[in-house]
C-alpha atoms as a PDB file:
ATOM      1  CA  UNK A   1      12.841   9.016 -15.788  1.00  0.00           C
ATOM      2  CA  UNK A   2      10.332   8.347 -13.220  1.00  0.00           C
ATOM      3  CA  UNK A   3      11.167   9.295  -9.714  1.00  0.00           C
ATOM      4  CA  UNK A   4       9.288   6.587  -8.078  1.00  0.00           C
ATOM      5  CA  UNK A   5      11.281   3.961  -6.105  1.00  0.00           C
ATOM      6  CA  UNK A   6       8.724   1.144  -7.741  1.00  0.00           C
ATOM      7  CA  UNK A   7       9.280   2.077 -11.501  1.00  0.00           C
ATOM      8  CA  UNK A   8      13.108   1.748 -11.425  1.00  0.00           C
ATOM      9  CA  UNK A   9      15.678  -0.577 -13.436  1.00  0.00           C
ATOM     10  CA  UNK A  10      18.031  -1.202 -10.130  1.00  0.00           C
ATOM     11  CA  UNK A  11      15.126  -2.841  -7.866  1.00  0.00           C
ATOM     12  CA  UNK A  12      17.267  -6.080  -8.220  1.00  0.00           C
ATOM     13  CA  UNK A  13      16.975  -8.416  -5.386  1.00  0.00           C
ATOM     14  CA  UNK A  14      19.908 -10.637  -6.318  1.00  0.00           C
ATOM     15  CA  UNK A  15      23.419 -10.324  -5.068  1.00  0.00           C
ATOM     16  CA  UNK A  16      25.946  -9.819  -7.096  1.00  0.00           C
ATOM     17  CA  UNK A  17      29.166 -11.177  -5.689  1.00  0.00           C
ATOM     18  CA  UNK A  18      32.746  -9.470  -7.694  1.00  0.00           C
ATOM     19  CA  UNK A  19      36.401 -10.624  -7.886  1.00  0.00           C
ATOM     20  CA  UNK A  20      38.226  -8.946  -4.583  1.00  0.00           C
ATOM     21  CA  UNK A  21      38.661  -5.303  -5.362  1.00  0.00           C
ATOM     22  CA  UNK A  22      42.251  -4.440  -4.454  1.00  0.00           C
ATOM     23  CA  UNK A  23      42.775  -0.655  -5.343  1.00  0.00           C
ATOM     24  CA  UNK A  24      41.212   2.619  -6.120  1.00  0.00           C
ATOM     25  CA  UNK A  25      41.601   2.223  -9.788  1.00  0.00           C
ATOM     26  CA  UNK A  26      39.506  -1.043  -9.615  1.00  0.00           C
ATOM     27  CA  UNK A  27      36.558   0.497  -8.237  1.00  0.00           C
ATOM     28  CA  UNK A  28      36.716   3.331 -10.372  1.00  0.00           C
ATOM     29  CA  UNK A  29      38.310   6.963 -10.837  1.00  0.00           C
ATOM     30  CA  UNK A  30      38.001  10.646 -10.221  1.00  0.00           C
ATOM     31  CA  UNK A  31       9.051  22.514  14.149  1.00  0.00           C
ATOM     32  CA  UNK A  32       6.558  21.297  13.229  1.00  0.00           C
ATOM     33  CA  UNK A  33       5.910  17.657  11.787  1.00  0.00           C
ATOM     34  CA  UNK A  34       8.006  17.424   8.616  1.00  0.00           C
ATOM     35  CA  UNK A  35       5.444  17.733   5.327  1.00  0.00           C
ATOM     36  CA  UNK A  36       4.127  14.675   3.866  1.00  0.00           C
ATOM     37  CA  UNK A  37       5.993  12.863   6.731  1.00  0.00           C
ATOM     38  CA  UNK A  38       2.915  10.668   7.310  1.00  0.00           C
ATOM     39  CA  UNK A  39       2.830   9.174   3.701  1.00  0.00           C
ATOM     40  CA  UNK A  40       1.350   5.113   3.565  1.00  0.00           C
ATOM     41  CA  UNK A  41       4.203   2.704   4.753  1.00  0.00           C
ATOM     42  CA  UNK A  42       4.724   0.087   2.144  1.00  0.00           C
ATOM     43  CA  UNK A  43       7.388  -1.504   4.559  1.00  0.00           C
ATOM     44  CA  UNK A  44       7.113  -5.421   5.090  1.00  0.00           C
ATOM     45  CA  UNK A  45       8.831  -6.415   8.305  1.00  0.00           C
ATOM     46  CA  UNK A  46      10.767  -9.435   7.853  1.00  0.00           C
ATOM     47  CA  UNK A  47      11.427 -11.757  10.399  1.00  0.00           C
ATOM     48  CA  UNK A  48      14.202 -11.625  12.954  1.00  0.00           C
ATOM     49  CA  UNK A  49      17.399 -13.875  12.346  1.00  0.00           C
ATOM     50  CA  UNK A  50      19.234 -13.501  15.803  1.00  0.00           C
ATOM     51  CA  UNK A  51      20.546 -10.968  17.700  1.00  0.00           C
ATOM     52  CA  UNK A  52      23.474  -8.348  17.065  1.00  0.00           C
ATOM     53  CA  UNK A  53      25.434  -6.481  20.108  1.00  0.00           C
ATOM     54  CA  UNK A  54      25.967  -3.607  17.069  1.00  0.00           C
ATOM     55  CA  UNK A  55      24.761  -0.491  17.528  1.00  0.00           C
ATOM     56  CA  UNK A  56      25.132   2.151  14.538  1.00  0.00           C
ATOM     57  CA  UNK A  57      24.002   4.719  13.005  1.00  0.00           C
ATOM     58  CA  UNK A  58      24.396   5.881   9.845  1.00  0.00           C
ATOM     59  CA  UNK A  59      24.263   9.518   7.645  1.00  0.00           C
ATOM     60  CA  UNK A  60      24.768  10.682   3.939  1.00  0.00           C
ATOM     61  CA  UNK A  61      28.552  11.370   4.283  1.00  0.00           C
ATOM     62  CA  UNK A  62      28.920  13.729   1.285  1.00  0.00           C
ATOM     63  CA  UNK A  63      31.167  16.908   2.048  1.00  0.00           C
ATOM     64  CA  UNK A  64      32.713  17.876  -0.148  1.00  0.00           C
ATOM     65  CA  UNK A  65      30.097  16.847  -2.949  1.00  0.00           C
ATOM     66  CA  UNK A  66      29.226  20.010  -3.729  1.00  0.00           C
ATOM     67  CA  UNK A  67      26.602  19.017  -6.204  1.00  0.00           C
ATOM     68  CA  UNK A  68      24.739  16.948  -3.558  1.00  0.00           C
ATOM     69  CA  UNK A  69      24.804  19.779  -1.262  1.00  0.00           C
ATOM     70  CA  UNK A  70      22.917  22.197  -4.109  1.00  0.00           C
ATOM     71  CA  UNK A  71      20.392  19.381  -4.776  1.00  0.00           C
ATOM     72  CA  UNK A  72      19.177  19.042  -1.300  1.00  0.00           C
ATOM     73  CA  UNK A  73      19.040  23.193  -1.481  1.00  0.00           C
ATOM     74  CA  UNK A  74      22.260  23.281   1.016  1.00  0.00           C
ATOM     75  CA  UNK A  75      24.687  26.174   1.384  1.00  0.00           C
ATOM     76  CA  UNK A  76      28.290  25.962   1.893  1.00  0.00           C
ATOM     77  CA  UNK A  77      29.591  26.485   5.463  1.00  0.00           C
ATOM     78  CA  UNK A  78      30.782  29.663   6.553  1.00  0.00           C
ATOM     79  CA  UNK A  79      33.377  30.234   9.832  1.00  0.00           C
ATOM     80  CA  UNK A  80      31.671  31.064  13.088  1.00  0.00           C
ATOM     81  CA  UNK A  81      32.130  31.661  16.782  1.00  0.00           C
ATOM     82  CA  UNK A  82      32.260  28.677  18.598  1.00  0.00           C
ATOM     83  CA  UNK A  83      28.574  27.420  19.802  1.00  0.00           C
ATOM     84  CA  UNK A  84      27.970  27.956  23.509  1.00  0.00           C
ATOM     85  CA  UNK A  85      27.857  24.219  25.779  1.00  0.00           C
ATOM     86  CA  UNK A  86      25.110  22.116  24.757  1.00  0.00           C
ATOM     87  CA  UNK A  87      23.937  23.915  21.846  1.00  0.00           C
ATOM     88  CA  UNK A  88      26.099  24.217  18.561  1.00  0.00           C
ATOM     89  CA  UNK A  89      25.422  27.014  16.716  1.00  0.00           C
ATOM     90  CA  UNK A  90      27.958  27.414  14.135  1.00  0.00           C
ATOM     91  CA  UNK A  91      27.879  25.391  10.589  1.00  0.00           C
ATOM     92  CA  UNK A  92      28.315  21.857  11.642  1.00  0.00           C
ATOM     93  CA  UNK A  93      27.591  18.460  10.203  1.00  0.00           C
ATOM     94  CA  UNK A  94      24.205  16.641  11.804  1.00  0.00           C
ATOM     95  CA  UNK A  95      25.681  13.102  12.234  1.00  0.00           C
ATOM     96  CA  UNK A  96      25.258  10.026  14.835  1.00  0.00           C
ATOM     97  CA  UNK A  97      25.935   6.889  16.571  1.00  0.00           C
ATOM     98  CA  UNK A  98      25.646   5.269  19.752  1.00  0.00           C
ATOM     99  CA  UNK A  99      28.859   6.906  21.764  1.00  0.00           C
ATOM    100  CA  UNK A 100      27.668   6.176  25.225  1.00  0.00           C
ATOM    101  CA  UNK A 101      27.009   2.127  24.166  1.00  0.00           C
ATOM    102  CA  UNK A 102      23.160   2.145  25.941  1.00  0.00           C
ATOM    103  CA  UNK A 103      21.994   0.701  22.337  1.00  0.00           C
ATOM    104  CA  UNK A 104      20.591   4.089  21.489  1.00  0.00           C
ATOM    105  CA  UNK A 105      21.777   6.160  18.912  1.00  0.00           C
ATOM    106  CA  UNK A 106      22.920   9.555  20.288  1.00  0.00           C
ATOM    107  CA  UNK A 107      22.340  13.301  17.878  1.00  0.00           C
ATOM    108  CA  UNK A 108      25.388  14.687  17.202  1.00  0.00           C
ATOM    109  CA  UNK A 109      27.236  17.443  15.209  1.00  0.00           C
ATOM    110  CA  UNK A 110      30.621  17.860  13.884  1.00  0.00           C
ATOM    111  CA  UNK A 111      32.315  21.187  12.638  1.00  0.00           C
ATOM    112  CA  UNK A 112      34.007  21.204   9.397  1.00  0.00           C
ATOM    113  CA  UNK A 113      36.248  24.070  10.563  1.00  0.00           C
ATOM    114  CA  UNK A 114      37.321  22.747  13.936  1.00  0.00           C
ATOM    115  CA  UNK A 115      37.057  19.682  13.082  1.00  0.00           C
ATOM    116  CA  UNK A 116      35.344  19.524  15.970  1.00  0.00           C
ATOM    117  CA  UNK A 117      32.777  16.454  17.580  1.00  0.00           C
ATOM    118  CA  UNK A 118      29.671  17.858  19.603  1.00  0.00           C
ATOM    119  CA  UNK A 119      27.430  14.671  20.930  1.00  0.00           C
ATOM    120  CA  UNK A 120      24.601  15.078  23.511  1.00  0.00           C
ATOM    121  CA  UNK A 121      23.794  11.444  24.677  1.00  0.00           C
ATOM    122  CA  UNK A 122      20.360   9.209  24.755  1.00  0.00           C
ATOM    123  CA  UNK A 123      21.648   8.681  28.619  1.00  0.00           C
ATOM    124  CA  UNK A 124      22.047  10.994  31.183  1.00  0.00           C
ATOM    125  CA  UNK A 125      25.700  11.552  30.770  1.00  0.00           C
ATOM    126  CA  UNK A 126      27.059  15.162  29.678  1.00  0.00           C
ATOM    127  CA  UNK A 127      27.320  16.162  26.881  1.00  0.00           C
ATOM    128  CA  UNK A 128      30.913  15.743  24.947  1.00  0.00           C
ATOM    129  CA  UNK A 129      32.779  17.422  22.724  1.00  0.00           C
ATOM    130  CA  UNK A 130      35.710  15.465  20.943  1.00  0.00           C
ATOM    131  CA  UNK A 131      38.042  16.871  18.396  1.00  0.00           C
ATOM    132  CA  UNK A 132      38.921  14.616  15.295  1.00  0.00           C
ATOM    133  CA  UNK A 133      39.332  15.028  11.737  1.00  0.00           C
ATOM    134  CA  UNK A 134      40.333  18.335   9.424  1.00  0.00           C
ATOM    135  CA  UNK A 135      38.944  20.582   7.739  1.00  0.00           C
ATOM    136  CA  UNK A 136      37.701  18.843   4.112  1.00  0.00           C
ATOM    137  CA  UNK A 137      37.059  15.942   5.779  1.00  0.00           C
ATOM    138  CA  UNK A 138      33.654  13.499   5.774  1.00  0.00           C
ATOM    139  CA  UNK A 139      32.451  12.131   9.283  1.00  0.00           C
ATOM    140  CA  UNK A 140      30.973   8.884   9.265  1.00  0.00           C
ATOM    141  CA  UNK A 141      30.081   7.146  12.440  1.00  0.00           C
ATOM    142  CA  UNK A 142      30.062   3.141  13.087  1.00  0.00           C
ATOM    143  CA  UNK A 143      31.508   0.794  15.889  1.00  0.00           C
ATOM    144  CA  UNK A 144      34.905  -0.318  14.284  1.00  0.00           C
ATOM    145  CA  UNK A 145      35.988  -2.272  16.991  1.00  0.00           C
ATOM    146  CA  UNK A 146      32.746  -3.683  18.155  1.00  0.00           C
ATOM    147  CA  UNK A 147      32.999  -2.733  21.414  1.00  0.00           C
ATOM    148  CA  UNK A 148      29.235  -1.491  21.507  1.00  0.00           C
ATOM    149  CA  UNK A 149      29.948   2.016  21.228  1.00  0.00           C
ATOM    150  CA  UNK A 150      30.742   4.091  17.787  1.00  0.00           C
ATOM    151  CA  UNK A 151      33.842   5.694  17.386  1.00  0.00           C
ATOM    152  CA  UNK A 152      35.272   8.556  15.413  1.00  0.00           C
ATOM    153  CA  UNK A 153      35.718   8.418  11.743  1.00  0.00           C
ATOM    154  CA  UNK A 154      36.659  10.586   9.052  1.00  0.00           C
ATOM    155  CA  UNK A 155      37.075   9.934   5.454  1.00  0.00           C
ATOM    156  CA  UNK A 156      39.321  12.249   3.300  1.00  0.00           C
ATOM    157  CA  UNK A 157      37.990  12.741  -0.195  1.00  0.00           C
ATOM    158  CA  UNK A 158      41.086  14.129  -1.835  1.00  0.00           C
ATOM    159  CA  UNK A 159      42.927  10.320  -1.019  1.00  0.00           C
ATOM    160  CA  UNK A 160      40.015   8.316  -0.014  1.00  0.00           C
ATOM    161  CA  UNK A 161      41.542   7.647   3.432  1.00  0.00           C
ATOM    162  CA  UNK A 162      39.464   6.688   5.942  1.00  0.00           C
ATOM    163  CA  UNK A 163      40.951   8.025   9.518  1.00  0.00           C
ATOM    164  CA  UNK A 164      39.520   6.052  12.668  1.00  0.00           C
ATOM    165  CA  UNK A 165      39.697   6.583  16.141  1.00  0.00           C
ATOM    166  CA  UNK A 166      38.503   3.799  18.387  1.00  0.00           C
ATOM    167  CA  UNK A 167      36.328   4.261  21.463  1.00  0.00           C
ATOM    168  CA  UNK A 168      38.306   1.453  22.856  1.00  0.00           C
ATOM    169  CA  UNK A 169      42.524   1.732  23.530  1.00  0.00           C
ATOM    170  CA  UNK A 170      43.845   0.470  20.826  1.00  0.00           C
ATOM    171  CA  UNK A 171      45.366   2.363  18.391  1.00  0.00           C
ATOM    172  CA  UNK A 172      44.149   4.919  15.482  1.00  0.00           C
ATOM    173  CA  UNK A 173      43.875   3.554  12.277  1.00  0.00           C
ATOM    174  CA  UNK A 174      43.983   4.158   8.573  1.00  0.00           C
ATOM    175  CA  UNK A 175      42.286   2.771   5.621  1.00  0.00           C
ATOM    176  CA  UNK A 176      41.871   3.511   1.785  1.00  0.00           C
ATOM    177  CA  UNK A 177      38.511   2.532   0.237  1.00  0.00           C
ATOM    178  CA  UNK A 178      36.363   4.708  -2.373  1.00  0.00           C
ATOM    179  CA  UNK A 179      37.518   7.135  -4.757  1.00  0.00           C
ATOM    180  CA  UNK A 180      37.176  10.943  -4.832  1.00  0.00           C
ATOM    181  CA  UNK A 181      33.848  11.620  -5.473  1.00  0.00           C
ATOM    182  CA  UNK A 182      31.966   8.666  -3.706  1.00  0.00           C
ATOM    183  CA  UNK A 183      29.958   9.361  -0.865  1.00  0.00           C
ATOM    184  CA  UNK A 184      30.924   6.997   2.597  1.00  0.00           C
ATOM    185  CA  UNK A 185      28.855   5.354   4.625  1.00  0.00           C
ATOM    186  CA  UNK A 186      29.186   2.487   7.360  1.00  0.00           C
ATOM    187  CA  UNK A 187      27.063  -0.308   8.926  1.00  0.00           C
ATOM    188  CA  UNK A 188      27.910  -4.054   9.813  1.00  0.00           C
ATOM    189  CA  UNK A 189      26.922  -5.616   6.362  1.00  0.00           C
ATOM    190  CA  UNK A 190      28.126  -9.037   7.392  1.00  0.00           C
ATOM    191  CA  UNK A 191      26.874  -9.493  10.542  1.00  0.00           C
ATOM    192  CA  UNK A 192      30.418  -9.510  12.699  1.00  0.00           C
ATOM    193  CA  UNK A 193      29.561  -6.997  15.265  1.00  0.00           C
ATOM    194  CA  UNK A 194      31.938  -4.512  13.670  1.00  0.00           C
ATOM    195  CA  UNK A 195      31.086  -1.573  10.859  1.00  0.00           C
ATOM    196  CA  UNK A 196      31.985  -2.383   7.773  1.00  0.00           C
ATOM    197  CA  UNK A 197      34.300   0.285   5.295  1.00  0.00           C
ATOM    198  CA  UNK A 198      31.476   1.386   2.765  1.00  0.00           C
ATOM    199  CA  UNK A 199      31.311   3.617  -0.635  1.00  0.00           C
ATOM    200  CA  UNK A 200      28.303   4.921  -2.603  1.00  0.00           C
ATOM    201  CA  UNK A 201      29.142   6.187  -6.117  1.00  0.00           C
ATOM    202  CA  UNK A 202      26.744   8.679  -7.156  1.00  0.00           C
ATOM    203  CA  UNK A 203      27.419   8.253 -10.640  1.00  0.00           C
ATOM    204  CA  UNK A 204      26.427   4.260 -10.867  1.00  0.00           C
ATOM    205  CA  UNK A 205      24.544   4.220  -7.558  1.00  0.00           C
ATOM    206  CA  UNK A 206      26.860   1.603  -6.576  1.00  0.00           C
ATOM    207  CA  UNK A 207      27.794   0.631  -3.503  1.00  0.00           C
ATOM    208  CA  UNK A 208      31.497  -1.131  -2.864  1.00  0.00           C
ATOM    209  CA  UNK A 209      32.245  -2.682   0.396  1.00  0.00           C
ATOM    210  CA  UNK A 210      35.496  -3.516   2.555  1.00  0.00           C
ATOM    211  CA  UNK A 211      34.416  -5.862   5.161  1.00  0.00           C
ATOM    212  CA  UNK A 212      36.245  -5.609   8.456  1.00  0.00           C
ATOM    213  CA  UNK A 213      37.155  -9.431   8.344  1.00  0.00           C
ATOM    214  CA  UNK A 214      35.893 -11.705   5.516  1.00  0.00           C
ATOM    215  CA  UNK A 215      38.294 -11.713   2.678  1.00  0.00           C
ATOM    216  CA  UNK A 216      36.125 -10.998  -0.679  1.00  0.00           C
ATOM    217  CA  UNK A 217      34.968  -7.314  -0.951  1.00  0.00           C
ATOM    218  CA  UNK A 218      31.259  -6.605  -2.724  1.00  0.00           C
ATOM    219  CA  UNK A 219      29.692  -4.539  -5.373  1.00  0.00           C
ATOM    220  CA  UNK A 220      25.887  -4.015  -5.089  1.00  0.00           C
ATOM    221  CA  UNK A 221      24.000  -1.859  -7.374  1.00  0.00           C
ATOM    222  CA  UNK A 222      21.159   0.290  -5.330  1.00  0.00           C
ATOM    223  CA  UNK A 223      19.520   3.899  -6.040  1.00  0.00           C
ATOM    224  CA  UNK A 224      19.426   6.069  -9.163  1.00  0.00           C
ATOM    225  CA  UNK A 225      21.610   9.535  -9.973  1.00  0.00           C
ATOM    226  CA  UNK A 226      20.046  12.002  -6.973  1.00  0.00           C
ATOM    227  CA  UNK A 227      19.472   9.524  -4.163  1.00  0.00           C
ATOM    228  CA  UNK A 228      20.810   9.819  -0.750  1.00  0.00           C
ATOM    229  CA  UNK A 229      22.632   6.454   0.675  1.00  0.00           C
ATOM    230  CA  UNK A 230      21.373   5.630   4.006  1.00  0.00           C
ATOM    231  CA  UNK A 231      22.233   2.331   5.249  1.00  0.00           C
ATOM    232  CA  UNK A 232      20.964   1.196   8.471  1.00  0.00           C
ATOM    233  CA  UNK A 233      19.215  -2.714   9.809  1.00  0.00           C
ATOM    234  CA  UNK A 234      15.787  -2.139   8.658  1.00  0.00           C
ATOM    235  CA  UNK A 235      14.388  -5.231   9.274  1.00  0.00           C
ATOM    236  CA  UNK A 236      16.191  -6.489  12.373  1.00  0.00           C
ATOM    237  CA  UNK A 237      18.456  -9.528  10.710  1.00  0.00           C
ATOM    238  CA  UNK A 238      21.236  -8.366  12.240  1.00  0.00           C
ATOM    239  CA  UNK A 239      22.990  -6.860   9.736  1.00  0.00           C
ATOM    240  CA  UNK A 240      23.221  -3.429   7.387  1.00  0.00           C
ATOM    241  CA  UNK A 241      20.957  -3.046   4.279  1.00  0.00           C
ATOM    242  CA  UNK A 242      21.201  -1.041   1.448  1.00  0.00           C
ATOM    243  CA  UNK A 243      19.028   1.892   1.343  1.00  0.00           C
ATOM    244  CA  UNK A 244      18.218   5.131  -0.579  1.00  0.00           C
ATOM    245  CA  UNK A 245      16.129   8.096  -0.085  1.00  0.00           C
ATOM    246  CA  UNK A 246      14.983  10.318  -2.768  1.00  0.00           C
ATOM    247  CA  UNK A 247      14.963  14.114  -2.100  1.00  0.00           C
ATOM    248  CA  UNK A 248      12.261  14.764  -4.528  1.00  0.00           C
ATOM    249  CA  UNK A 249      10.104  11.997  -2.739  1.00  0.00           C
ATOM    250  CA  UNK A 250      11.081  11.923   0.598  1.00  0.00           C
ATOM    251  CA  UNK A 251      10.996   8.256   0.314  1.00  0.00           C
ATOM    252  CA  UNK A 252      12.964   5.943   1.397  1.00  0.00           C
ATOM    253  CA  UNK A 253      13.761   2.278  -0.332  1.00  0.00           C
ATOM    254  CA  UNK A 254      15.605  -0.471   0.372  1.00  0.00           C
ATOM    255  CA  UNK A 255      16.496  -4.011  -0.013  1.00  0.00           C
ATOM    256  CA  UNK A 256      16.901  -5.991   2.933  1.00  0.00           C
ATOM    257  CA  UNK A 257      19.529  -8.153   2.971  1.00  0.00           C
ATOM    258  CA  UNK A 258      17.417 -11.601   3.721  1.00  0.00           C
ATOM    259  CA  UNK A 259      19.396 -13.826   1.312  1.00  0.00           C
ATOM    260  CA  UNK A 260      16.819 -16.754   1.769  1.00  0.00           C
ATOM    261  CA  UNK A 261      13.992 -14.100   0.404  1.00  0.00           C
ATOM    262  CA  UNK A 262      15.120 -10.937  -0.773  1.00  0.00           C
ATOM    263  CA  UNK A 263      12.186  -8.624   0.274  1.00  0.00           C
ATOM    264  CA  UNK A 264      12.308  -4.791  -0.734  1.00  0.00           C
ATOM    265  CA  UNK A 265      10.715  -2.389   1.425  1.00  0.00           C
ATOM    266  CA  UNK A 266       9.337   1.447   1.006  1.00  0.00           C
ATOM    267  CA  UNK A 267       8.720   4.233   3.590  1.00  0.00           C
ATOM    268  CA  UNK A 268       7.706   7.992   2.956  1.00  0.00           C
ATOM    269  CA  UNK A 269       9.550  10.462   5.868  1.00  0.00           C
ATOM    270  CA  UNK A 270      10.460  13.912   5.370  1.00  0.00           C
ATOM    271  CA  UNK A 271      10.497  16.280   3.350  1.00  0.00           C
ATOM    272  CA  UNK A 272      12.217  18.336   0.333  1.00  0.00           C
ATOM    273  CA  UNK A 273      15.347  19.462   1.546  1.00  0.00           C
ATOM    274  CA  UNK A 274      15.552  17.867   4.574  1.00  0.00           C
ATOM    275  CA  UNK A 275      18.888  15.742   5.423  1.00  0.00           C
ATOM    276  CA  UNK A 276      17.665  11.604   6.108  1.00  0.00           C
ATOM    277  CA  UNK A 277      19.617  10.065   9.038  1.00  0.00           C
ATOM    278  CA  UNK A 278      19.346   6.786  10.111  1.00  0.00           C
ATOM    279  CA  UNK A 279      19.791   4.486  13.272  1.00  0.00           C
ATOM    280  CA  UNK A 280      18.204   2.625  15.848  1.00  0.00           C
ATOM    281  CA  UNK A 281      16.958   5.881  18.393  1.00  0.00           C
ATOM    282  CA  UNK A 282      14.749   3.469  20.756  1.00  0.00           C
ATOM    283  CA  UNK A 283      16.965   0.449  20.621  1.00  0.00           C
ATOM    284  CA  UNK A 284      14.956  -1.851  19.617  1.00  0.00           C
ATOM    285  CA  UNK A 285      17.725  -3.366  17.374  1.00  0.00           C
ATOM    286  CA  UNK A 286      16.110  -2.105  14.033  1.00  0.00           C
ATOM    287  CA  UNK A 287      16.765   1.026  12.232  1.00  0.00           C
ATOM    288  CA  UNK A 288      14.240   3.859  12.694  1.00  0.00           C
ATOM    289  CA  UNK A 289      13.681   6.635  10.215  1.00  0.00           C
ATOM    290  CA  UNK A 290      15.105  10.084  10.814  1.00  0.00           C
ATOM    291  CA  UNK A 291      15.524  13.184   9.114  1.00  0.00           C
ATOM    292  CA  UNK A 292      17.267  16.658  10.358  1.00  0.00           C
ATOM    293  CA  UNK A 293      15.808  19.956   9.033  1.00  0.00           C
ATOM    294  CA  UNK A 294      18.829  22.214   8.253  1.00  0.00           C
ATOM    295  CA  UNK A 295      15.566  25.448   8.153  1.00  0.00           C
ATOM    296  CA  UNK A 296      15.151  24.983  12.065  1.00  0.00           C
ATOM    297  CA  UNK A 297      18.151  22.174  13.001  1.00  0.00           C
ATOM    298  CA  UNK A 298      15.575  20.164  14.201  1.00  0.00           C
ATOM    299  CA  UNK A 299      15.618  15.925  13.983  1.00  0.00           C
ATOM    300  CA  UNK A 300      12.209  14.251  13.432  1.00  0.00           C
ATOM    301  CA  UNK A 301      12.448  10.524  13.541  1.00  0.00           C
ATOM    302  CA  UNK A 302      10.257   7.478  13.183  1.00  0.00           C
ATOM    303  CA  UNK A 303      10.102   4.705  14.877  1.00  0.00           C
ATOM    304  CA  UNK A 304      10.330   1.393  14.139  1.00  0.00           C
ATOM    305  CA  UNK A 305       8.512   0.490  17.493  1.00  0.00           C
ATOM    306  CA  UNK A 306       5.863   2.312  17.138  1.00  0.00           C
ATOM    307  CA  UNK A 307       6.245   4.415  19.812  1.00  0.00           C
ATOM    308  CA  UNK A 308       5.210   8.298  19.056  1.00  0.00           C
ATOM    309  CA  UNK A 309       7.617   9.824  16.528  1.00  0.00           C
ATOM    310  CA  UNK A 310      10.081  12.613  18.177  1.00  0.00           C
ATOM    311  CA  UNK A 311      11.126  15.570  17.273  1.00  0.00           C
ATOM    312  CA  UNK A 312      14.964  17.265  18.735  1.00  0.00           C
ATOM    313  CA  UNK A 313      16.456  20.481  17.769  1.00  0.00           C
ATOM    314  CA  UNK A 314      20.047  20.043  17.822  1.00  0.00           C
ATOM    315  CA  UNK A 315      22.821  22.186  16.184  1.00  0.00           C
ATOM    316  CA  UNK A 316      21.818  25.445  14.443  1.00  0.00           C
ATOM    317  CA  UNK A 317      20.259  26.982  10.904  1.00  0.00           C
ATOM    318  CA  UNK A 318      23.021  27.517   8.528  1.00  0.00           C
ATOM    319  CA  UNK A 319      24.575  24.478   9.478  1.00  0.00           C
ATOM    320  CA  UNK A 320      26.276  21.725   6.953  1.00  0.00           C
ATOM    321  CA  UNK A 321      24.219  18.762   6.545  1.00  0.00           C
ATOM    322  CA  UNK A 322      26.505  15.201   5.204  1.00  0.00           C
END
């Protein structure tokens, strides 16, 4: 099979809306510039459809998939002194969101065995550290609540729990959605101001959504065997689209979720065993494109502004991309 987004079977642009899923067994059982990270942009900008107070960022969630880990030439975490203030440098997992609620996503780290949050802001603010999770666990970040400001999240492969913790006072929660072996991910797919609960299944490249208040949950087919999920607004409508990257490319794809139109778009950043992160860095309200380099823990992202692309070494080499 051809590894080019363009010459794929799943470039579908129409919806397909499923009965309400309501179990596991229904959705299924078990520094320098990166390389190539200039390739053409085949991205068509879509128009803007309103405004969205949601700020999130998104990351491949996949620890505890070994085999995703091998084919982005990843090792396995190993225990380590705790990293000194400000600078992590024990295996960790690069992930992000906007903490602080400035409408910036923030870099941050977690570590799989402390369990352990380490987030250095896009304000001025210290830096944080915030325990949450166990060992085994997957973070994903995404504003819950939709109080502006992502909160702590955790999903637990061996039950497919998802384990929240709210930047606001209300209480913790828990959810079930996915099975063992998908790969979580979050982002407001239906534009509510709150992060949606969100599964990629490597094996189908499906995705399988719990919305956080309409009724009727979704299957969407996106990606091939091999892909990376990375979900993110891409085009400014306000809400989450589905995206992929593809290690051997470095290229990203996704279909914007535009009902009226249903434009695809396409945009080379990265490189071969980098880790592809993505939110909205200069809040601008559309997702830029970022990857973290686990060689030199370094984050190079792309704007969607076009404002010069940045580079920010944060966390450590050895560390545990998800």
């Amino acid at each position: 099979m051809s590894h080019h987004p363009t010459s794929l079977t799943f470039m579908s642009r129409h919806l397909t809306v499923l009965p309400l899923l309501t179990s596991t067994a229904e959705i299924g059982s078990t520094a320098a510039k990166p390389a190539a990270a200039l390739g053409r942009n085949r991205r068509r900008r879509m128009p803007r459809q309103g405004q969205s107070s949601m700020k999130f960022r998104t990351i491949l969630a996949t620890a505890g998939l070994v085999g995703s880990f091998v084919a982005l030439g990843v090792s396995a975490p190993t225990a380590q002194a705790m990293p000194p203030t400000g600078h992590p440098s024990a295996s960790l997992a690069p992930i992000a969101g906007d903490f602080d609620g400035d409408g910036k996503a923030d870099f941050a780290v977690w570590r799989p065995v402390t369990a352990t949050w380490y987030l250095r802001y896009s304000s001025a603010i210290p830096d944080r550290q915030q325990q949450w999770g166990a060992t085994g666990d997957v973070p994903v970040s995404g504003d819950f609540d939709g109080d502006g400001k992502a909160d702590f999240a955790v999903w637990r492969p061996v039950t497919a729990t998802w384990y929240l913790r709210y930047s606001s006072a209300i209480p913790d929660r828990e959810q079930q959605w996915g099975a063992t072996g998908d790969a979580p991910v979050s982002g407001d797919f239906d534009y509510d101001g709150k992060a949606d609960f969100a599964v990629w299944r490597p094996t189908t490249a499906t995705w399988y959504l719990k919305f956080s208040t309409r009724i009727q949950d979704q299957r969407w087919q996106w990606g091939a065997t091999g892909d990376v999920p990375v979900s993110g607004d891409y085009n400014g409508a306000g809400k989450a689209d589905y995206a992929v990257w593809r290690p051997t490319t470095a290229t990203w794809s996704m279909t914007y979720l535009n009902y009226s139109t249903g434009v695809d778009g396409e945009q080379q950043w990265g490189a071969a065993g980098d880790v592809p992160v993505s939110g909205d860095d200069d809040g601008d309200r559309v997702g830029d494109y970022g990857v973290w380099r686990p060689s030199t823990a370094t984050w190079y992202v792309k704007y969607s502004s076009g404002i010069p692309d940045r580079q920010q070494q944060w966390g450590a080499t050895g560390d545990l991309p998800l």
